[in-house]
PDB file of N, CA and C in Angstrom:
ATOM      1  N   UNK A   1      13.706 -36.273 -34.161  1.00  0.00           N
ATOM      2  CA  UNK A   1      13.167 -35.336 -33.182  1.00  0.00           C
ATOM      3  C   UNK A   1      13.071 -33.946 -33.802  1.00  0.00           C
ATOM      4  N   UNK A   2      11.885 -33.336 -33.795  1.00  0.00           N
ATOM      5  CA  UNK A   2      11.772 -32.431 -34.908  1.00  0.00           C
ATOM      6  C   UNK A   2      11.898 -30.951 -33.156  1.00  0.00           C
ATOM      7  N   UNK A   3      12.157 -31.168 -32.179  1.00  0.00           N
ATOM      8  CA  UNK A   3      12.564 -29.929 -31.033  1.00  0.00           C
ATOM      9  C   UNK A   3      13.939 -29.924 -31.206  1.00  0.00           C
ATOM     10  N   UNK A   4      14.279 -28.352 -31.129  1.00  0.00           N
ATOM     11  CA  UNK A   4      15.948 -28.539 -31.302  1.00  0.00           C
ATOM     12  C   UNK A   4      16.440 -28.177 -29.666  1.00  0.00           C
ATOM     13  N   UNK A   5      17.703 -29.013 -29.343  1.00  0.00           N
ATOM     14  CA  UNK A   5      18.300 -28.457 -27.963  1.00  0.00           C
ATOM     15  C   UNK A   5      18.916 -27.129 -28.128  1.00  0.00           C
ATOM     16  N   UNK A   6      18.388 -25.887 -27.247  1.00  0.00           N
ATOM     17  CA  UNK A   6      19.240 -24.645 -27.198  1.00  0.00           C
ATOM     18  C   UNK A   6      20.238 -24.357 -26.071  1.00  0.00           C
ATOM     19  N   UNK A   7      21.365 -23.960 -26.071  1.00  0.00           N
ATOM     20  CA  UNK A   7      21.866 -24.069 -25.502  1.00  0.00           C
ATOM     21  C   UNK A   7      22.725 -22.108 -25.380  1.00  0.00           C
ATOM     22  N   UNK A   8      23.548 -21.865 -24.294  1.00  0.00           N
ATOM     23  CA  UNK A   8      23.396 -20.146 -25.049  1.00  0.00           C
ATOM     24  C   UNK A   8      24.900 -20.188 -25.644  1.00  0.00           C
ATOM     25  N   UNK A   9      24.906 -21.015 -26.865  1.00  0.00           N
ATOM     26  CA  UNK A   9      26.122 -20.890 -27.763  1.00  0.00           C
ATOM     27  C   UNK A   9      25.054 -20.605 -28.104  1.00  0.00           C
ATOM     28  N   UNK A  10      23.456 -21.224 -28.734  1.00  0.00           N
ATOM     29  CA  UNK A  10      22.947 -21.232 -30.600  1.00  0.00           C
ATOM     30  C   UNK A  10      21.670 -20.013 -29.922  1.00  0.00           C
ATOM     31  N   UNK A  11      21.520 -19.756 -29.138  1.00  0.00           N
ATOM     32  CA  UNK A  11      20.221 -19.514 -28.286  1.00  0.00           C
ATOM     33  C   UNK A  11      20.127 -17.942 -29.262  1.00  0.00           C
ATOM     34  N   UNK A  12      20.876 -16.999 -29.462  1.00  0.00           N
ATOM     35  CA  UNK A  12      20.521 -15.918 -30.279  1.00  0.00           C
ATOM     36  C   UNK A  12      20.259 -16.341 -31.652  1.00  0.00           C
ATOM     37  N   UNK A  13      21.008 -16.937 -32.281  1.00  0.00           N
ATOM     38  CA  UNK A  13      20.452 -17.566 -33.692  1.00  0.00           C
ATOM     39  C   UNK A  13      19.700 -18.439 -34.019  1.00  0.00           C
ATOM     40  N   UNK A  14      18.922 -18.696 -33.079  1.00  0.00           N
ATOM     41  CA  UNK A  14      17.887 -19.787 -33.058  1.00  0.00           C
ATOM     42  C   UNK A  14      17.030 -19.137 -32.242  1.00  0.00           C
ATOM     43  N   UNK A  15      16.992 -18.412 -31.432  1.00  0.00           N
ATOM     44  CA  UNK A  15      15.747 -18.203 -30.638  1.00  0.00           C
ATOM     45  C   UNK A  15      15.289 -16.419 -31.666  1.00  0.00           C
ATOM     46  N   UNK A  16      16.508 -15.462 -30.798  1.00  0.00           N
ATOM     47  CA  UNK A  16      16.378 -14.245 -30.584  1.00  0.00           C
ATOM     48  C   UNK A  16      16.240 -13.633 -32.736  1.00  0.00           C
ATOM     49  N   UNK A  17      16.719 -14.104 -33.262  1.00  0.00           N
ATOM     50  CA  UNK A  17      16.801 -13.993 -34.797  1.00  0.00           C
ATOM     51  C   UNK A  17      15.655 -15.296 -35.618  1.00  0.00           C
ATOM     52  N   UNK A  18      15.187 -15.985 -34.964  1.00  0.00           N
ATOM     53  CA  UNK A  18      14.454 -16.664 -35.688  1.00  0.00           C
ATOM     54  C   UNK A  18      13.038 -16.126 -36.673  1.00  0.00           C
ATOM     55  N   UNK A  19      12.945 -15.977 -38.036  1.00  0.00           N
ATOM     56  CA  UNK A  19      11.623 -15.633 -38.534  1.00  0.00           C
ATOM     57  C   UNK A  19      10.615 -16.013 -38.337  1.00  0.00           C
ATOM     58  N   UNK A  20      10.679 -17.353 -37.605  1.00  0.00           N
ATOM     59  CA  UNK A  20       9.211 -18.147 -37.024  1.00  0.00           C
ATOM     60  C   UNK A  20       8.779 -18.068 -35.790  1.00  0.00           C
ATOM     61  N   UNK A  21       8.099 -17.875 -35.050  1.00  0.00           N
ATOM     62  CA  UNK A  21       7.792 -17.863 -33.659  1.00  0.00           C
ATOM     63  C   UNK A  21       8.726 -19.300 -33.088  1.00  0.00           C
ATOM     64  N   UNK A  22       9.101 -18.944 -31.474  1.00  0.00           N
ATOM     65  CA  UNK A  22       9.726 -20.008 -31.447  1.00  0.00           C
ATOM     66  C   UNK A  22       8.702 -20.302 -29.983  1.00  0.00           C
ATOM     67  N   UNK A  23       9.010 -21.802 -29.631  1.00  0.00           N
ATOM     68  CA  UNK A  23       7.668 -22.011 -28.690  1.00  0.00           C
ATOM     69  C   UNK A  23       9.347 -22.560 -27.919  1.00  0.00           C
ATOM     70  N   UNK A  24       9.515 -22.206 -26.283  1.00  0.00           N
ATOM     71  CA  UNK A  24      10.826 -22.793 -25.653  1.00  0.00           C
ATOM     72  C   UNK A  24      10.024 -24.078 -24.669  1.00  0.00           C
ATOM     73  N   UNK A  25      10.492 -24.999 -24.323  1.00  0.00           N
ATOM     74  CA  UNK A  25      10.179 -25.456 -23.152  1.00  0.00           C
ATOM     75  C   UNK A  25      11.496 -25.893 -22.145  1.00  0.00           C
ATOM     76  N   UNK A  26      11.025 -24.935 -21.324  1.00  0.00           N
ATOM     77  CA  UNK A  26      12.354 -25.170 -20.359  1.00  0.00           C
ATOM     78  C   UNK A  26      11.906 -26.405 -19.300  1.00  0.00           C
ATOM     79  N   UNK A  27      12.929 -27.539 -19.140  1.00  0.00           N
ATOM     80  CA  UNK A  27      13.112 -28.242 -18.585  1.00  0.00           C
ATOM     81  C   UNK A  27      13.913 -29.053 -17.740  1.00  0.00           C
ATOM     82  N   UNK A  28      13.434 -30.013 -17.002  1.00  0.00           N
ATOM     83  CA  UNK A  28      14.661 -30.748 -16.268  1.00  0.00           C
ATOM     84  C   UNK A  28      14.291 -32.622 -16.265  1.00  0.00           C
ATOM     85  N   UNK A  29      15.661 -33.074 -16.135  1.00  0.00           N
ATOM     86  CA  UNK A  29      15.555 -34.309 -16.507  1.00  0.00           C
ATOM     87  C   UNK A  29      14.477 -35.625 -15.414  1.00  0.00           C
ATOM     88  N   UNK A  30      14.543 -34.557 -13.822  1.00  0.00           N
ATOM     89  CA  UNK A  30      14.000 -34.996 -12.527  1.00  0.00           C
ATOM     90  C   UNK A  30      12.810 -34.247 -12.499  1.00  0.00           C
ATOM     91  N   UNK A  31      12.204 -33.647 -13.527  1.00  0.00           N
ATOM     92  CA  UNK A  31      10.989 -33.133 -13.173  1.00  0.00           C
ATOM     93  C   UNK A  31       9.942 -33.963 -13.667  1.00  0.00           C
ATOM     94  N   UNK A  32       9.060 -34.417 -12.761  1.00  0.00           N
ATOM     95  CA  UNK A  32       7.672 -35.474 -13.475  1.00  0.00           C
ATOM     96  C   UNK A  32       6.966 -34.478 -14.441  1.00  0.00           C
ATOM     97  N   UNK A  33       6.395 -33.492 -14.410  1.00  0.00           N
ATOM     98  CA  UNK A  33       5.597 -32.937 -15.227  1.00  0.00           C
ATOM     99  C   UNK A  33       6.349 -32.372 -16.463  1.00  0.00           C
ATOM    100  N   UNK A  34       7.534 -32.423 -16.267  1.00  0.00           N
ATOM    101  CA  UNK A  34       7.976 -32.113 -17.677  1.00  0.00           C
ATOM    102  C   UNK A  34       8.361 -32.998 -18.631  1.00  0.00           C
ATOM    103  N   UNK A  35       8.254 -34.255 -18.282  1.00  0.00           N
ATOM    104  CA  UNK A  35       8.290 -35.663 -18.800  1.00  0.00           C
ATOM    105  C   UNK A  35       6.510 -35.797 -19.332  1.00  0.00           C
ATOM    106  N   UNK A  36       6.017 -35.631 -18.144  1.00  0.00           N
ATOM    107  CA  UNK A  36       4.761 -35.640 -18.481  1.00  0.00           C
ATOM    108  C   UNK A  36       4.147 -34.591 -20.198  1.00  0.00           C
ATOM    109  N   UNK A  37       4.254 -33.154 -20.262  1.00  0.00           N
ATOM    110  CA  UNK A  37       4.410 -32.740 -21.067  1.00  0.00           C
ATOM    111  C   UNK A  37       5.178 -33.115 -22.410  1.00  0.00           C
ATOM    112  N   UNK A  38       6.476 -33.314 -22.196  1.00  0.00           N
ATOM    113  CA  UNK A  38       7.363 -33.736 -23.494  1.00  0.00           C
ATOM    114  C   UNK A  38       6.595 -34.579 -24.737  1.00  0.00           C
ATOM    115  N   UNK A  39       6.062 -35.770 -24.733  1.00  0.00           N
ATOM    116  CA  UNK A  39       4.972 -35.978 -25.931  1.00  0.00           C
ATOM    117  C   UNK A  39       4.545 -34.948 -26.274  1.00  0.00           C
ATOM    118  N   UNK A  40       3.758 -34.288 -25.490  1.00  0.00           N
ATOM    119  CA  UNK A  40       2.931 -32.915 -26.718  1.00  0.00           C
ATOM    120  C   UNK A  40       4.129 -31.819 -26.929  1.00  0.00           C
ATOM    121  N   UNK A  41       4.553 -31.743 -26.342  1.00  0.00           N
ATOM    122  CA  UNK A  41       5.636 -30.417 -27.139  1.00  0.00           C
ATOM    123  C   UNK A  41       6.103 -31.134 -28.284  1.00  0.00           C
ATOM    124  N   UNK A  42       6.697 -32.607 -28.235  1.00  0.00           N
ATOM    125  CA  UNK A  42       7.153 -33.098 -29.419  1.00  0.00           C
ATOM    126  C   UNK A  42       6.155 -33.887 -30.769  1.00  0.00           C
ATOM    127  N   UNK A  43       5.243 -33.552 -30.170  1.00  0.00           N
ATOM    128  CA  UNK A  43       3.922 -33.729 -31.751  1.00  0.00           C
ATOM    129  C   UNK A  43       3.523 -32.075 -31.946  1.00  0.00           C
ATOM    130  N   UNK A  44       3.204 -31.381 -30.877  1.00  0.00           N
ATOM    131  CA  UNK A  44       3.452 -29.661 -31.491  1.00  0.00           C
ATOM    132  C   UNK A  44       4.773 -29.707 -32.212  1.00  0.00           C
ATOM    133  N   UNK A  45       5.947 -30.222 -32.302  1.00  0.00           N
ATOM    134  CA  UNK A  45       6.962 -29.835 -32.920  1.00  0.00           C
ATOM    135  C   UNK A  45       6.667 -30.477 -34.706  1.00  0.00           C
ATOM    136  N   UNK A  46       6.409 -31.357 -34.200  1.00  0.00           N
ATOM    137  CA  UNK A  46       5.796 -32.320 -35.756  1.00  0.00           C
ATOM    138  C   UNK A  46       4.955 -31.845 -36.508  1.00  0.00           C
ATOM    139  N   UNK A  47       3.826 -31.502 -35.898  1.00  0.00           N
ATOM    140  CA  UNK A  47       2.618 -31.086 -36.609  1.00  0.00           C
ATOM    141  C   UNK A  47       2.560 -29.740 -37.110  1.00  0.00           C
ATOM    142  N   UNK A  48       3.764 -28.726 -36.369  1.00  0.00           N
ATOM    143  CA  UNK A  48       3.755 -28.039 -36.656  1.00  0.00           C
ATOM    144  C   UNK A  48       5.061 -27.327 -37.250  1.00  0.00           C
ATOM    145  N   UNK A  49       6.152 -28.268 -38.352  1.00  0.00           N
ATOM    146  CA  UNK A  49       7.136 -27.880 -38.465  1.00  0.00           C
ATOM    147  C   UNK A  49       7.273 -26.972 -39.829  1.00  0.00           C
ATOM    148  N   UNK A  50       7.902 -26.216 -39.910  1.00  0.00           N
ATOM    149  CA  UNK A  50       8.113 -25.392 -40.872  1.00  0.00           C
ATOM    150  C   UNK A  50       6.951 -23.821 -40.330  1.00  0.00           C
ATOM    151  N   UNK A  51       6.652 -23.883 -39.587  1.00  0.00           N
ATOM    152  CA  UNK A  51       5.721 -23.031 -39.193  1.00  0.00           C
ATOM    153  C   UNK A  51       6.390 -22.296 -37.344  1.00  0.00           C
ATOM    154  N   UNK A  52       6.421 -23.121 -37.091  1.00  0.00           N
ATOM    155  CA  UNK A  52       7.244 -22.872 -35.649  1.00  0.00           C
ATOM    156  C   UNK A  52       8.250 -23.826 -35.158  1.00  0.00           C
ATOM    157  N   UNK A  53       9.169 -23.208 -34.737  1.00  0.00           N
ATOM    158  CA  UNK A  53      10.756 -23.744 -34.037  1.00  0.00           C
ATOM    159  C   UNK A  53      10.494 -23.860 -32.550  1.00  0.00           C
ATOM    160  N   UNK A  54      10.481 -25.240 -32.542  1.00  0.00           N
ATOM    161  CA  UNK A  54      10.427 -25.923 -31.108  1.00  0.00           C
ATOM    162  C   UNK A  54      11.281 -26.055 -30.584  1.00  0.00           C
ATOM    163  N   UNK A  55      11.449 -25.541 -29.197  1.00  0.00           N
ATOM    164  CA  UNK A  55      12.987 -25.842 -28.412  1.00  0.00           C
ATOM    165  C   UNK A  55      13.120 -25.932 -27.491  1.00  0.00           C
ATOM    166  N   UNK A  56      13.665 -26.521 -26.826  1.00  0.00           N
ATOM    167  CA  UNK A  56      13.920 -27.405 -25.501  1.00  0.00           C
ATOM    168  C   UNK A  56      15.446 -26.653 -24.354  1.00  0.00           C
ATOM    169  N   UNK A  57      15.268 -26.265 -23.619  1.00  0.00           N
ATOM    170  CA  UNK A  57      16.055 -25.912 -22.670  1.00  0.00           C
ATOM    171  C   UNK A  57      16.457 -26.340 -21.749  1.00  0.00           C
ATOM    172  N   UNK A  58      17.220 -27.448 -21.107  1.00  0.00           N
ATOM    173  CA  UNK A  58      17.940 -27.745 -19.596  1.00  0.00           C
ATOM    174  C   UNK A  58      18.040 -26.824 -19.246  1.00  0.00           C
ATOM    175  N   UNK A  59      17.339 -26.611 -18.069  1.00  0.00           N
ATOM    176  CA  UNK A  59      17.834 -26.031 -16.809  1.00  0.00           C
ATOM    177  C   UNK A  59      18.555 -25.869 -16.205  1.00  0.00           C
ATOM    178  N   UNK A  60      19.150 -27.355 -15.960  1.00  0.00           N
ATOM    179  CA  UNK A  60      20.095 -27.807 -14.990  1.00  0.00           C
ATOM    180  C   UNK A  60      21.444 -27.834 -16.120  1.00  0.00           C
ATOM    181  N   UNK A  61      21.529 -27.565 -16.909  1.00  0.00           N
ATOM    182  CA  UNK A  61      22.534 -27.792 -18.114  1.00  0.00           C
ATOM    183  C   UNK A  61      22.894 -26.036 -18.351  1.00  0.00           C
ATOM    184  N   UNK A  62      21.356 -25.112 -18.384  1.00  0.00           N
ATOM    185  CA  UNK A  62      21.675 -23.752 -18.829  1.00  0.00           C
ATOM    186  C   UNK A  62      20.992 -22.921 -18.228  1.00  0.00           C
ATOM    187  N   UNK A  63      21.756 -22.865 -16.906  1.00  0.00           N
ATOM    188  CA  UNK A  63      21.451 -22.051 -15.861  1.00  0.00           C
ATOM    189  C   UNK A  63      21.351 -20.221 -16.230  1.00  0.00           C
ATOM    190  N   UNK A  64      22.058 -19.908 -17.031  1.00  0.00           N
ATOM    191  CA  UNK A  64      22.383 -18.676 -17.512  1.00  0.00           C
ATOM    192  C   UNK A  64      20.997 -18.732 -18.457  1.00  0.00           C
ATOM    193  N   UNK A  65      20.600 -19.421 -19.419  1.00  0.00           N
ATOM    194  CA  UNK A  65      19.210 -18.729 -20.015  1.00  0.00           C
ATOM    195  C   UNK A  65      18.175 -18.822 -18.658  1.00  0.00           C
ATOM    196  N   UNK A  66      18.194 -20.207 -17.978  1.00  0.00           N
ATOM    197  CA  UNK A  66      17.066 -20.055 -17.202  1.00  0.00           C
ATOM    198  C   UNK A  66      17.282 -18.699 -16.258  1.00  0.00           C
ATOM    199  N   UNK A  67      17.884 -18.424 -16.075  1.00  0.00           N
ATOM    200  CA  UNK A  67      18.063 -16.968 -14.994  1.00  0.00           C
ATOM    201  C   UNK A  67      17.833 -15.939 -16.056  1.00  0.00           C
ATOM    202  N   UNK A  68      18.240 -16.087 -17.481  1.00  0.00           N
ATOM    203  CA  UNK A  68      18.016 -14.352 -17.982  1.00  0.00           C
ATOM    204  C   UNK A  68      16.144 -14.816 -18.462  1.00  0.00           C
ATOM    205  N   UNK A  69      15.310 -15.827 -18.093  1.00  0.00           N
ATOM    206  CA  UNK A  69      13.724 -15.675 -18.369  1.00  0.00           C
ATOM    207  C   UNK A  69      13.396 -16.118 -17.119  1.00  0.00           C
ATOM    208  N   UNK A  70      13.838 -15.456 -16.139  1.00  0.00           N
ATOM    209  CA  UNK A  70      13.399 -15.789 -14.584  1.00  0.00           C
ATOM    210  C   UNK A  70      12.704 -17.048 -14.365  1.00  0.00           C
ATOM    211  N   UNK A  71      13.321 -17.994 -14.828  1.00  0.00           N
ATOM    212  CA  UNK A  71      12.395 -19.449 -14.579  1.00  0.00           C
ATOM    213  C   UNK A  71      12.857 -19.760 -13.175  1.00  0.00           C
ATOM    214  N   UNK A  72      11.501 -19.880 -12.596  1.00  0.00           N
ATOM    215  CA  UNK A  72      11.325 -20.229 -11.001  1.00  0.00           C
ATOM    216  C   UNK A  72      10.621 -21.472 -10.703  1.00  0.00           C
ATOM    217  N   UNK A  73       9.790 -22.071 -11.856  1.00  0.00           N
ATOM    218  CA  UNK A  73       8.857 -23.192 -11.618  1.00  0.00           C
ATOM    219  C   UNK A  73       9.161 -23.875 -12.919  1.00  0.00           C
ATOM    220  N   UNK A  74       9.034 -25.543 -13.453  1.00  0.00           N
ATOM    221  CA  UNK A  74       8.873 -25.871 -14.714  1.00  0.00           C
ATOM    222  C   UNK A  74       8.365 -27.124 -14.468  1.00  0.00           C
ATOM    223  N   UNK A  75       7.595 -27.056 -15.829  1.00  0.00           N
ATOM    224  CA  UNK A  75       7.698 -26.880 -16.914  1.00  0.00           C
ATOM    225  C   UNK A  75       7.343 -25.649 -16.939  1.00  0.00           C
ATOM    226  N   UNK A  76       8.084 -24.671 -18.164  1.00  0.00           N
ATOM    227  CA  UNK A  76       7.803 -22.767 -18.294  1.00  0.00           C
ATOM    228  C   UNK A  76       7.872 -23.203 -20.184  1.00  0.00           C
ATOM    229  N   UNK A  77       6.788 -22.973 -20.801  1.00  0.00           N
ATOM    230  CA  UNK A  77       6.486 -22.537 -21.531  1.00  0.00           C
ATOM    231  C   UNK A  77       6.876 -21.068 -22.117  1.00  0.00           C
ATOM    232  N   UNK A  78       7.570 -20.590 -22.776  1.00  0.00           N
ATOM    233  CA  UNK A  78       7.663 -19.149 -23.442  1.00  0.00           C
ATOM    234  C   UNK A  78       7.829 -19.522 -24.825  1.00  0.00           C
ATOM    235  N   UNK A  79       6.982 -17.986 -25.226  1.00  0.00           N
ATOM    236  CA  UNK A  79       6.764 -18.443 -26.560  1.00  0.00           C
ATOM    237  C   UNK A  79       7.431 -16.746 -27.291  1.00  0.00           C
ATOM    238  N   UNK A  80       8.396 -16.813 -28.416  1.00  0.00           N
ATOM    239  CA  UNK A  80       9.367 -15.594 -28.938  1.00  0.00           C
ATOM    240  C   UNK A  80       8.968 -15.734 -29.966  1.00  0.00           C
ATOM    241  N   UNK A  81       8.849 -14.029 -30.543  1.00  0.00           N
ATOM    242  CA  UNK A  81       7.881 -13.982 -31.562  1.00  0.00           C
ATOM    243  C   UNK A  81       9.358 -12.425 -32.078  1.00  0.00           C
ATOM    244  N   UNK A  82       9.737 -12.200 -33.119  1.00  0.00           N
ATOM    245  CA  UNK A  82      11.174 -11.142 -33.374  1.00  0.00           C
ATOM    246  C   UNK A  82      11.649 -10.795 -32.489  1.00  0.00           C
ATOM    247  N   UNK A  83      12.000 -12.127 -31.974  1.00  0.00           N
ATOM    248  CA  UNK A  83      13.057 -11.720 -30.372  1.00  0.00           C
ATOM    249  C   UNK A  83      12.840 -11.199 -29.386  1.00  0.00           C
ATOM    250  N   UNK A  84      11.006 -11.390 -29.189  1.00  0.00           N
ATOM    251  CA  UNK A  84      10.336 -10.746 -27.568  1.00  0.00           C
ATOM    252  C   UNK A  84       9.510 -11.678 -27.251  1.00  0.00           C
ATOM    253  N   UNK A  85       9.487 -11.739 -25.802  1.00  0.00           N
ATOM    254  CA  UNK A  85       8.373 -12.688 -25.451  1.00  0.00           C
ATOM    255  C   UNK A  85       7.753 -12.443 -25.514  1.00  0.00           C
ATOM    256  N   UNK A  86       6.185 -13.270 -26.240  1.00  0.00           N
ATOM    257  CA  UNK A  86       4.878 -13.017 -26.024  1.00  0.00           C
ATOM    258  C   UNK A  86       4.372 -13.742 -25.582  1.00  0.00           C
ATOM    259  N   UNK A  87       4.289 -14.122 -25.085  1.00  0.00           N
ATOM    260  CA  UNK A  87       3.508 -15.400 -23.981  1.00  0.00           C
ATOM    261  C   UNK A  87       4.369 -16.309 -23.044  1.00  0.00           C
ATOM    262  N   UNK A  88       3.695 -16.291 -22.150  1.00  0.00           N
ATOM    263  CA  UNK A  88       4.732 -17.672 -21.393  1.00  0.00           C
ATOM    264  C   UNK A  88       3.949 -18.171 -20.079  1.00  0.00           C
ATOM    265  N   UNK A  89       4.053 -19.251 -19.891  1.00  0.00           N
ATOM    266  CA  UNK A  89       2.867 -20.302 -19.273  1.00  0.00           C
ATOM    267  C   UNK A  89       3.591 -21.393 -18.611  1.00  0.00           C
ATOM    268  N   UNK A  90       3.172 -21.537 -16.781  1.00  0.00           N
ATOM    269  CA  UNK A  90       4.342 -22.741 -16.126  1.00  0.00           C
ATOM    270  C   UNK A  90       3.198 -23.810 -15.854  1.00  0.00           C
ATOM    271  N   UNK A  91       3.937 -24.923 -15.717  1.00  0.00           N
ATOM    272  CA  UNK A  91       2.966 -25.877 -15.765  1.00  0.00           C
ATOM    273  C   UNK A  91       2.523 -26.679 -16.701  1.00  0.00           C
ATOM    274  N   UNK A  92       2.222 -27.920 -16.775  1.00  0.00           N
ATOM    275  CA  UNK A  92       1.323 -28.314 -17.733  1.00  0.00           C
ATOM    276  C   UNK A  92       0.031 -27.847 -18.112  1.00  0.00           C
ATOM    277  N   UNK A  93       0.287 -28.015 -19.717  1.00  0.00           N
ATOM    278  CA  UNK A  93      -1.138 -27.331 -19.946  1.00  0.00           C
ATOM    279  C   UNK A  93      -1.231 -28.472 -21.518  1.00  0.00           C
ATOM    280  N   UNK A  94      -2.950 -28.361 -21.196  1.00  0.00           N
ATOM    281  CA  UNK A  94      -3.358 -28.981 -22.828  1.00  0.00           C
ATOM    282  C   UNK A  94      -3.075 -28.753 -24.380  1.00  0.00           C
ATOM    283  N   UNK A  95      -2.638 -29.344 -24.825  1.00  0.00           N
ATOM    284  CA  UNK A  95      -1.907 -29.483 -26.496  1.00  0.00           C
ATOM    285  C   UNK A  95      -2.956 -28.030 -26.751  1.00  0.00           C
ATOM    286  N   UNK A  96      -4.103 -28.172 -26.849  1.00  0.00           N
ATOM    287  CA  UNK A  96      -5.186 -26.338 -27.288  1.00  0.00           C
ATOM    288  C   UNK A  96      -4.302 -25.437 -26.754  1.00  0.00           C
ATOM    289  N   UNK A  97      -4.128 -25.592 -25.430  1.00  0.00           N
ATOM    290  CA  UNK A  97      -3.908 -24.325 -24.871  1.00  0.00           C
ATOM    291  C   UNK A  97      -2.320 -23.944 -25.160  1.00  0.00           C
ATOM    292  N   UNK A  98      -1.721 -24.756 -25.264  1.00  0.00           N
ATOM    293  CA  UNK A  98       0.020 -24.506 -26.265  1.00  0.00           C
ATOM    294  C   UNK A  98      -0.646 -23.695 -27.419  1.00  0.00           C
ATOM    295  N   UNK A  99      -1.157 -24.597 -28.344  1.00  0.00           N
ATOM    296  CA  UNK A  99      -1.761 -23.751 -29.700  1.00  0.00           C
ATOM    297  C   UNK A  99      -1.718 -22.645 -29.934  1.00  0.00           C
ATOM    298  N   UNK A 100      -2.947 -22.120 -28.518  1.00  0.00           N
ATOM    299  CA  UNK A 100      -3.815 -20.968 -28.283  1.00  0.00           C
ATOM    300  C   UNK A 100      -2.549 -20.017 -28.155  1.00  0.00           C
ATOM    301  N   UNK A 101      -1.564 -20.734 -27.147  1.00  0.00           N
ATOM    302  CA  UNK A 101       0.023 -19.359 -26.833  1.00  0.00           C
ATOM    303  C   UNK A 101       0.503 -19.091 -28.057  1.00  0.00           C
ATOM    304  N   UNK A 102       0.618 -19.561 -29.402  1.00  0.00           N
ATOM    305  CA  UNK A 102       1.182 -19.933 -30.741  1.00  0.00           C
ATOM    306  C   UNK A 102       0.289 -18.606 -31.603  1.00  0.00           C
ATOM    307  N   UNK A 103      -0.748 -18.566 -31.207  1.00  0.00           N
ATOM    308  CA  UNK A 103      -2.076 -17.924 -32.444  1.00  0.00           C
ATOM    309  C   UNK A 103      -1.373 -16.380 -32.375  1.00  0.00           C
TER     310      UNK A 103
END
């Protein structure tokens, strides 16, 4: 599995310090659309490794990140670029339009 689980032990040294853009997908284990999504986040993680750090967030596991990126709906897409968000997108969306948050 080339997505790493963050959790907020690794979440500053993996997210907030990372040199690569990091693409998050916050999720839950009872959510259909984030099941639905998970294939493409995890071939974006493949296709695109060594280039961007894919990472995966419970919700229901890490209530404390989901509250410090106000996640209210998921699947939530955010995408950290030297430790700021630049993009972030709820919902499913098409493998392009992940990309397009990445460019």
């Amino acid at each position: 599995m080339a997505e790493m689980n963050i959790t907020r032990n690794n979440f500053e040294q993996e997210v907030l310090r990372s040199d690569k853009p990091v693409l998050i997908d916050f999720w839950a284990s009872w959510c259909g659309p984030c099941r639905m999504l998970s294939p493409v986040i995890s071939e974006i993680a493949e296709e695109n490794r060594g280039k961007v750090k894919v990472c995966k967030v419970n919700v229901d596991e890490e209530g404390e990140l989901a509250a410090m990126f106000r996640v209210s709906s998921i699947p939530l897409l955010v995408v950290v670029k030297d430790g700021k968000v630049v993009n972030a997108s709820a919902g499913v969306r098409p493998k392009e339009q992940i990309l397009a948050m990445l460019a």
